[in-house]
Protein backbone atom coordinates (compact mmCIF):
# COMPACT_ATOMS: atom_id res chain seq x y z
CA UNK A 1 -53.96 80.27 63.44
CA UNK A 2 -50.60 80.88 62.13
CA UNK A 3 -48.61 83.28 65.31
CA UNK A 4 -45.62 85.78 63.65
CA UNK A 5 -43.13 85.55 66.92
CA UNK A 6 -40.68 87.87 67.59
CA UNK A 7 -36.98 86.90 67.47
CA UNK A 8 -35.98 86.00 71.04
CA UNK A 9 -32.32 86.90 72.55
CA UNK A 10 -29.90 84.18 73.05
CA UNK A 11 -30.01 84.36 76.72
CA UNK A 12 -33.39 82.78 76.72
CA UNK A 13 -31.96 79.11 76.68
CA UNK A 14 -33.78 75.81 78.01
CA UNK A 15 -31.99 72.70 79.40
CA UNK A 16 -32.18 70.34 76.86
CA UNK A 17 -30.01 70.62 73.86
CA UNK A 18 -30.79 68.44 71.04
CA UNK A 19 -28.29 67.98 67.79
CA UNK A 20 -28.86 70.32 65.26
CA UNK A 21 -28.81 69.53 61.52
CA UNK A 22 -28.16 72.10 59.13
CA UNK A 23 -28.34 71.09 55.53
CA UNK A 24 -25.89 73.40 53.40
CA UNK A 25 -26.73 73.00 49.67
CA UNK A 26 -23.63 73.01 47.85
CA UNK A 27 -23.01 73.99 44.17
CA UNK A 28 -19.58 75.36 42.74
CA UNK A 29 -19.17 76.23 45.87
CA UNK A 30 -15.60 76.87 46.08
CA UNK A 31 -14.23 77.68 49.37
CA UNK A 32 -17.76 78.69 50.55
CA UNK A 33 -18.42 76.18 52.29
CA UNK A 34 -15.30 75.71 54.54
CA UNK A 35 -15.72 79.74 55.62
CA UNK A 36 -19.44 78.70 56.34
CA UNK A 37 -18.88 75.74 58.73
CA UNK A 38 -15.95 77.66 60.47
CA UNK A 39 -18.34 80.60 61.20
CA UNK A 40 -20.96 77.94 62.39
CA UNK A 41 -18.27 76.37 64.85
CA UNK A 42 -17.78 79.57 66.11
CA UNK A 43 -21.44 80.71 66.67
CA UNK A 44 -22.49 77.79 68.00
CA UNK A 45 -19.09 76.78 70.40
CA UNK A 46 -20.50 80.62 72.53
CA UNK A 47 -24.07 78.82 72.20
CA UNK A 48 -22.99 75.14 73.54
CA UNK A 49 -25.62 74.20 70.88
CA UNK A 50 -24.59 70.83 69.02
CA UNK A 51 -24.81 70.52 65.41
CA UNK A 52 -24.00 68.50 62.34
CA UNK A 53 -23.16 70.01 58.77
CA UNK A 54 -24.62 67.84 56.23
CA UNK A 55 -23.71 69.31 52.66
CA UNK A 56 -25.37 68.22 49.93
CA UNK A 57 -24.01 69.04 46.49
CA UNK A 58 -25.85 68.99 43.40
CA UNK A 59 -23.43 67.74 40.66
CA UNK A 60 -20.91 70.22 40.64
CA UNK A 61 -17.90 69.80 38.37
CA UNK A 62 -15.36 71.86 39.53
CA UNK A 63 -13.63 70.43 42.47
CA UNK A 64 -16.22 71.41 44.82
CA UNK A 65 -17.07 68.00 45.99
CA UNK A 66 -13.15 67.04 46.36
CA UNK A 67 -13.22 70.11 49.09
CA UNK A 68 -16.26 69.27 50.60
CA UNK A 69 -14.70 65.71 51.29
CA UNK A 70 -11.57 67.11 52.44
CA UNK A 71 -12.88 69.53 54.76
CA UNK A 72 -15.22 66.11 55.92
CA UNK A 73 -12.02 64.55 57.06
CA UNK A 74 -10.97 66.88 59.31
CA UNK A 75 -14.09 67.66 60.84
CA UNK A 76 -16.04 64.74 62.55
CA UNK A 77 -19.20 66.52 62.88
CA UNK A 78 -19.63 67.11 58.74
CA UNK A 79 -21.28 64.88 56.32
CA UNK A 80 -20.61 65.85 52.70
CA UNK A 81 -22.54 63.67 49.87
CA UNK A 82 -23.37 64.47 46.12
CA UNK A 83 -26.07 64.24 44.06
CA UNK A 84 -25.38 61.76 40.81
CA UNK A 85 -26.16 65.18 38.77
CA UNK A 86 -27.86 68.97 38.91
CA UNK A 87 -31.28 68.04 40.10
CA UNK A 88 -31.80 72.03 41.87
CA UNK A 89 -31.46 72.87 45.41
CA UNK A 90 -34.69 71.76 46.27
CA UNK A 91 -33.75 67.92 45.50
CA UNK A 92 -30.60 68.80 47.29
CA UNK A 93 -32.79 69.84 50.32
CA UNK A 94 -34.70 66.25 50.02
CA UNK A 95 -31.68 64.48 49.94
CA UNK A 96 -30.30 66.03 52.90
CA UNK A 97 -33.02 65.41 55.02
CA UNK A 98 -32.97 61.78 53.82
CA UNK A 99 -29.67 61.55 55.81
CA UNK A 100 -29.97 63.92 58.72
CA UNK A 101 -29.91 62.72 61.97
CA UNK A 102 -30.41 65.50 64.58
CA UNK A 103 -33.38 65.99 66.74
CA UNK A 104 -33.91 69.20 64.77
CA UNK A 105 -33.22 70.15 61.35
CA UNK A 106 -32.26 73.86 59.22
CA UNK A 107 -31.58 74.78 55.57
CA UNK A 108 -29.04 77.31 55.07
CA UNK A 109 -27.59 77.90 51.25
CA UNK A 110 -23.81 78.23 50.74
CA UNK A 111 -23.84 81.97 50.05
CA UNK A 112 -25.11 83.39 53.40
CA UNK A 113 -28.18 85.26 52.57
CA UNK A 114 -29.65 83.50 55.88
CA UNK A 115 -27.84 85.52 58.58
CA UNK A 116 -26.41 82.80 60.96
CA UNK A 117 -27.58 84.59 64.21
CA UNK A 118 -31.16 83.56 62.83
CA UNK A 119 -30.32 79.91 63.40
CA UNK A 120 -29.65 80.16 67.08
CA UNK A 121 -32.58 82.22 67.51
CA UNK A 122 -34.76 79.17 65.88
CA UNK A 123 -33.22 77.06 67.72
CA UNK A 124 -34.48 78.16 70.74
CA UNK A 125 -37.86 78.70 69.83
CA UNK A 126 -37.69 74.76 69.05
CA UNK A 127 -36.36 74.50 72.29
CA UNK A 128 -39.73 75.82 74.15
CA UNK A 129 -41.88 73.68 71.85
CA UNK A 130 -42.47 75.09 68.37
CA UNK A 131 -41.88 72.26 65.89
CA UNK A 132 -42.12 74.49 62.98
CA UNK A 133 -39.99 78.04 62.46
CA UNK A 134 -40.27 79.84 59.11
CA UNK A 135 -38.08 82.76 58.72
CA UNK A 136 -39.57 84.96 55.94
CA UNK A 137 -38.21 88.13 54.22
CA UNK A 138 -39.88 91.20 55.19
CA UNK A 139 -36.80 93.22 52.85
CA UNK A 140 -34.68 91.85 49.85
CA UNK A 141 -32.11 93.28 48.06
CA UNK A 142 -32.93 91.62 45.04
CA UNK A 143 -33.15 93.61 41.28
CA UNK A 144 -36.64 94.91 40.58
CA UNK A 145 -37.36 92.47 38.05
CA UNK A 146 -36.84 89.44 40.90
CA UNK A 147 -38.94 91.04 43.50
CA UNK A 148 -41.93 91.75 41.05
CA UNK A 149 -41.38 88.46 39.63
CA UNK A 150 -41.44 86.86 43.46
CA UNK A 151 -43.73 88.69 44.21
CA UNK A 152 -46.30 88.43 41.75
CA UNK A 153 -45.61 84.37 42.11
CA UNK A 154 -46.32 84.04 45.91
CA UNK A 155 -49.76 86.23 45.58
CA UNK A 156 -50.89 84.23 43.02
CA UNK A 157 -49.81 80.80 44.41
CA UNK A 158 -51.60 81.93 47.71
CA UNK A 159 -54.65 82.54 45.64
CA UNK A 160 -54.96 79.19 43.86
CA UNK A 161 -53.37 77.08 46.76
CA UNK A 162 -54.36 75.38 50.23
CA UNK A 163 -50.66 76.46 50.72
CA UNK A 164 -50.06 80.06 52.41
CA UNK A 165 -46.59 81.87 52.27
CA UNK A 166 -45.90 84.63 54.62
CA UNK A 167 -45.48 88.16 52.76
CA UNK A 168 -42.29 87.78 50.82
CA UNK A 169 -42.12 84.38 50.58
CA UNK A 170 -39.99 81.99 52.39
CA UNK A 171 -37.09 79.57 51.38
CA UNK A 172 -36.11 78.15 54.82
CA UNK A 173 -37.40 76.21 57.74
CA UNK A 174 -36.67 74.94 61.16
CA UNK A 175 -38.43 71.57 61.63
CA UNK A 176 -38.20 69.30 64.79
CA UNK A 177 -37.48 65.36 64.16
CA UNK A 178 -41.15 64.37 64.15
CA UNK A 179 -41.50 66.67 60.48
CA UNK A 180 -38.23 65.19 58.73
CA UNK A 181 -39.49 61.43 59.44
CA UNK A 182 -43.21 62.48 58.61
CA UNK A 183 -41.41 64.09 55.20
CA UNK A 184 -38.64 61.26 54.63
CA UNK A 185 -41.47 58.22 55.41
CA UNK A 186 -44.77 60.05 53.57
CA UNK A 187 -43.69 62.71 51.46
CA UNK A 188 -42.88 62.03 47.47
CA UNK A 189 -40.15 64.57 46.48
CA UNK A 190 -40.97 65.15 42.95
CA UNK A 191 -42.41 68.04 41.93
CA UNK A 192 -42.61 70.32 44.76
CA UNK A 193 -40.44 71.88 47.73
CA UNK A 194 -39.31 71.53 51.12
CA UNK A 195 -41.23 74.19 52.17
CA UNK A 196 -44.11 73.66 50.39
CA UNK A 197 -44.66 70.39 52.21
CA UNK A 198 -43.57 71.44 55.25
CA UNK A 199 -46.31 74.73 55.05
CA UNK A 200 -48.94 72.37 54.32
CA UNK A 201 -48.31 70.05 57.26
CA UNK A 202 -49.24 72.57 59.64
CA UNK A 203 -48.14 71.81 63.10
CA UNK A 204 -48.90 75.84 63.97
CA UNK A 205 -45.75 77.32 62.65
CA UNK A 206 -44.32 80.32 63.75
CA UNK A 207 -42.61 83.15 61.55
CA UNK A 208 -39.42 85.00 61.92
CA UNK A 209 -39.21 87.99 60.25
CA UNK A 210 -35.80 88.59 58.50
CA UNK A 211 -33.38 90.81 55.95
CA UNK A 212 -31.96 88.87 53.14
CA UNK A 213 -28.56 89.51 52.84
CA UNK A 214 -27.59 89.79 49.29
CA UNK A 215 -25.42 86.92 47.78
CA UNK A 216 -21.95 86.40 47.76
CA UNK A 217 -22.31 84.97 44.28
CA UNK A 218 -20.65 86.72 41.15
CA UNK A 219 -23.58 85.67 39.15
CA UNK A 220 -26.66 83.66 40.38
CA UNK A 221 -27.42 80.11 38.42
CA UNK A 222 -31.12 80.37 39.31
CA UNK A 223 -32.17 81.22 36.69
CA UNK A 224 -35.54 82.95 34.80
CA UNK A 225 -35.47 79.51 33.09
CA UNK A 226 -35.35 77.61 35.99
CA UNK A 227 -37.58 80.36 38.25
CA UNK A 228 -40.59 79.39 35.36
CA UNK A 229 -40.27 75.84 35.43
CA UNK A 230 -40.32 75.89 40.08
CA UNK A 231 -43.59 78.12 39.89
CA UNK A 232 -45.27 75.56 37.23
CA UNK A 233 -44.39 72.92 39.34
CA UNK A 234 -45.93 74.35 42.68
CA UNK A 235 -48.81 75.75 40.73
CA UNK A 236 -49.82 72.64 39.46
CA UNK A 237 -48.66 70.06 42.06
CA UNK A 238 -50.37 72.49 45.04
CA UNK A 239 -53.31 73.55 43.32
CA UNK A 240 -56.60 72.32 41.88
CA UNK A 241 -57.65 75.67 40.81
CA UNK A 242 -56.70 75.57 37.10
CA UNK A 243 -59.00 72.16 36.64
CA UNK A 244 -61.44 73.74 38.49
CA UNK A 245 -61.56 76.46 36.45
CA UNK A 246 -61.98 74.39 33.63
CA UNK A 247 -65.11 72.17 35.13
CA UNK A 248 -66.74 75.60 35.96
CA UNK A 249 -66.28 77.05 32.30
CA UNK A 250 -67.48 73.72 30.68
CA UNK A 251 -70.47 73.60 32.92
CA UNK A 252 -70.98 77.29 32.55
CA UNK A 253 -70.99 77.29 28.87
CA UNK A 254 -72.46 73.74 28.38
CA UNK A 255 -75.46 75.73 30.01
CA UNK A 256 -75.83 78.85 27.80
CA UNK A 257 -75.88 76.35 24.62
CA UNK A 258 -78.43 74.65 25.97
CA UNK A 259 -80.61 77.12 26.54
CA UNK A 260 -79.24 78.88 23.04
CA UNK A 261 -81.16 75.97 21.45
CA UNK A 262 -84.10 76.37 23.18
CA UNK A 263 -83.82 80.10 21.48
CA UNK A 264 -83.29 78.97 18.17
CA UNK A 265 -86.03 76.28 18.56
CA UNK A 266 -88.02 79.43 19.72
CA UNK A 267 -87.49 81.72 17.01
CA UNK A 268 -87.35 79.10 14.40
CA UNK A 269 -91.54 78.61 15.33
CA UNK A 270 -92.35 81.29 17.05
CA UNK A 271 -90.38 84.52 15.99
CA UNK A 272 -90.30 87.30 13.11
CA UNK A 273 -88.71 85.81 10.16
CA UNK A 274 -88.00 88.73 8.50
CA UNK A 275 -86.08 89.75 11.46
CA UNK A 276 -83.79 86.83 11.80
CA UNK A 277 -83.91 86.62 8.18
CA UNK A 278 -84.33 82.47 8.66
CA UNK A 279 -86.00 81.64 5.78
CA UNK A 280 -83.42 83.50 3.73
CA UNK A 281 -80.86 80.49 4.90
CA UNK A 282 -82.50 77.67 4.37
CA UNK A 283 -80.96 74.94 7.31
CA UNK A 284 -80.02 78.05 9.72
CA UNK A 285 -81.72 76.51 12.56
CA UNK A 286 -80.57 72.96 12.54
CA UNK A 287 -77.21 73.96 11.99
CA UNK A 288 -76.98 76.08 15.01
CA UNK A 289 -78.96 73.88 17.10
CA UNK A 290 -76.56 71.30 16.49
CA UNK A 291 -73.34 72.94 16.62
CA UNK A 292 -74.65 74.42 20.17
CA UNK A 293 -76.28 71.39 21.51
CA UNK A 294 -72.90 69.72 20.79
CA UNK A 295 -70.37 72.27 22.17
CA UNK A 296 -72.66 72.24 25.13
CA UNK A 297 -72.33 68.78 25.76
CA UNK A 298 -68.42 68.59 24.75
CA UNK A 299 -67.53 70.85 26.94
CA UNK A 300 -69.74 69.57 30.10
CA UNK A 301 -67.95 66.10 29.00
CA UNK A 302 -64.90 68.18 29.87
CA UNK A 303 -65.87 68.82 32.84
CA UNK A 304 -66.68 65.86 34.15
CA UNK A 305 -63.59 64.39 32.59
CA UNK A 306 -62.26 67.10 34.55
CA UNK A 307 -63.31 66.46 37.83
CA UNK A 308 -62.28 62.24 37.33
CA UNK A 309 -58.46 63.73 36.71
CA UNK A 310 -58.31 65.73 39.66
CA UNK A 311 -58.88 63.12 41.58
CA UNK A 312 -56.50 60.80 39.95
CA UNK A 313 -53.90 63.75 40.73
CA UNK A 314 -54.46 63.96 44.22
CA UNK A 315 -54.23 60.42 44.44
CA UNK A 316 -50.99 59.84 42.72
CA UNK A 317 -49.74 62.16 45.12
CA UNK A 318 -49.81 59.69 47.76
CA UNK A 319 -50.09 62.16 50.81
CA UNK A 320 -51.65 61.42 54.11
CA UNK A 321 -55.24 62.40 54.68
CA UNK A 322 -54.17 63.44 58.23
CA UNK A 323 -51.61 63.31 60.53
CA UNK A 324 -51.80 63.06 64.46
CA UNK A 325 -48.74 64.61 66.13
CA UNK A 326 -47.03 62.89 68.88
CA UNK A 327 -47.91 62.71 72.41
CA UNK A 328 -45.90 65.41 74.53
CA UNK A 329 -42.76 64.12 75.56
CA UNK A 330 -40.20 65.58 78.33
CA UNK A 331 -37.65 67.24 76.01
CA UNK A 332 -39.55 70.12 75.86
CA UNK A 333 -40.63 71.55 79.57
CA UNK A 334 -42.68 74.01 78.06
CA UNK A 335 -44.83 72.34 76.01
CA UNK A 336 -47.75 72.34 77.58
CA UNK A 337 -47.78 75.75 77.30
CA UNK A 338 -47.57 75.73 73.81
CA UNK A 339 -50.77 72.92 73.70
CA UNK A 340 -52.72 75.66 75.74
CA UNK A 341 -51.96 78.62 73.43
CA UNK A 342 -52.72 76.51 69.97
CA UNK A 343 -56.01 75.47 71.97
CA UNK A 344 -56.58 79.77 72.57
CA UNK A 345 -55.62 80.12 68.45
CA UNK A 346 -58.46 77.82 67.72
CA UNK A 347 -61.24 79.13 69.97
């Protein structure tokens, strides 16, 4: 069972402090970034919380890289790679995980829609145990034609797929080290999100409700065009349903022609001619027993052709059929309360 927690205070902190990661996905950024990682300093220097800044930029052409670097040099705790060209933020988000080395790991964007105080507060809900923190938006401030669109996507996808978003999607996460290697070593990042995968890993995540600031962009490069082409992906790389639906119709229909030319068979011997007017066509019956008899069994060959592709597709997906967590260590000294309260959630 999936627990929505309530945002702790800072002052709840545990002894051990692991290094944070926070991936910052970069594109024509500007000076963004450098105003991002100085207000990070700053929030987490009060905290004593260690972090890295790994920014990941996805082939921009305008000198954002060249700052990135710069700002690299100065500060020992940055990382700052690109991508060879645009491949979307959530390739950037793959990448960056590829490379991160903390004990934990974030996803922040370079506009700062994801208030920073949210981080800490993550943070130390890893810190008592949770291994997975998804902060969701329970209020946007997006146009009305992006909320309807978002939110007509996420109660669809939740209808089709094993994979659940909270209410008002989510674009974030706050992993411990045991998801990024499961995601870096087993996960194939083609086709699908960070938090897609990470949702349908499980390890009992916990939600953090949140207001989405509104971007600091001029204008936003995701676009409709690119919107379309994400939701086809996770539609069709999380979900079964639309094959499904096809073996079902085949099967379904493959039936009623069947029995249609039993009907015709029927009719042909046994019922009123002058009704169904078949001796006025002269072939009437063989025709349609034919063309019915073969629909039927194209479309259950569909079907069954089908059900052999959907298994290909899950197979070329390479996932694991399970995963078994790791044994509780002594980083976390409340962990075993967190064992007892998934054990309540399943009961």
């Amino acid at each position: 069972m999936n627990r929505f927690v309530t945002p702790l205070k800072s002052s709840m902190q545990e002894k051990y402090k692991g290094l944070l990661s926070i991936i910052i996905l970069s594109y024509y950024s500007g000076d963004r970034i450098s105003k991002a990682y100085y207000r990070l300093k700053e929030l987490f220097s009060k905290e004593g919380i260690p972090f890295e800044l790994i920014i990941v930029d996805d082939g921009s052409t305008d000198g954002t890289f060249e700052k990135n670097n710069a700002l690299a040099e100065r500060e020992e705790n940055i990382l700052s790679r690109q991508l060879s060209r645009n491949y979307t933020s959530h390739y950037s988000a793959f990448a960056g995980l590829s490379i991160a080395n903390g004990d934990c790991c974030t996803m922040i964007s370079d506009d700062e829609q994801e208030p920073y105080e949210l981080l800490v507060q993550m943070y130390h809900l890893w810190q008592k145990g949770h291994k997975v923190i998804i902060p969701y938006r329970d209020s946007r401030s997006d146009p009305f034609v992006s909320k309807t669109f978002a939110g007509t996507f996420y109660r669809l996808f939740n209808f089709i797929s094993e994979v659940k978003y909270p209410y008002g999607g989510a674009d974030t996460w706050f992993i411990d080290r045991e998801l990024v290697d499961i995601i870096n070593d087993k996960i194939r990042p083609k086709q699908t999100t960070t938090i897609t995968e990470i949702l349908r890993l499980g390890f009992s995540p916990v939600y953090i409700p949140y207001k989405r600031q509104k971007s600091n962009n001029k204008k936003s490069r995701w676009t409709m065009k690119k919107k379309i082409k994400l939701a086809k992906d996770l539609i069709f790389s999380s979900s079964s349903w639309p094959i499904h639906t096809i073996t079902n119709i085949g099967l379904t229909l493959s039936l009623l022609s069947f029995l249609m030319v039993l009907f015709f068979v029927y009719i042909r011997f046994f019922g009123n001619d002058k009704f169904w007017h078949v001796k006025s066509f002269p072939g009437w019956t063989s025709t349609m027993v034919i063309i019915s008899f073969f629909s039927g069994l194209i479309l259950l060959s569909l079907g069954v052709i089908a059900e052999y592709i959907w298994r290909i597709f899950e197979e070329v997906k390479d996932r694991p059929g399970y995963i078994i967590r790791k044994a509780i260590n002594n980083k976390h000294p409340e962990s075993t309360q967190i064992k007892s309260i998934e054990n309540s959630d399943k009961e």
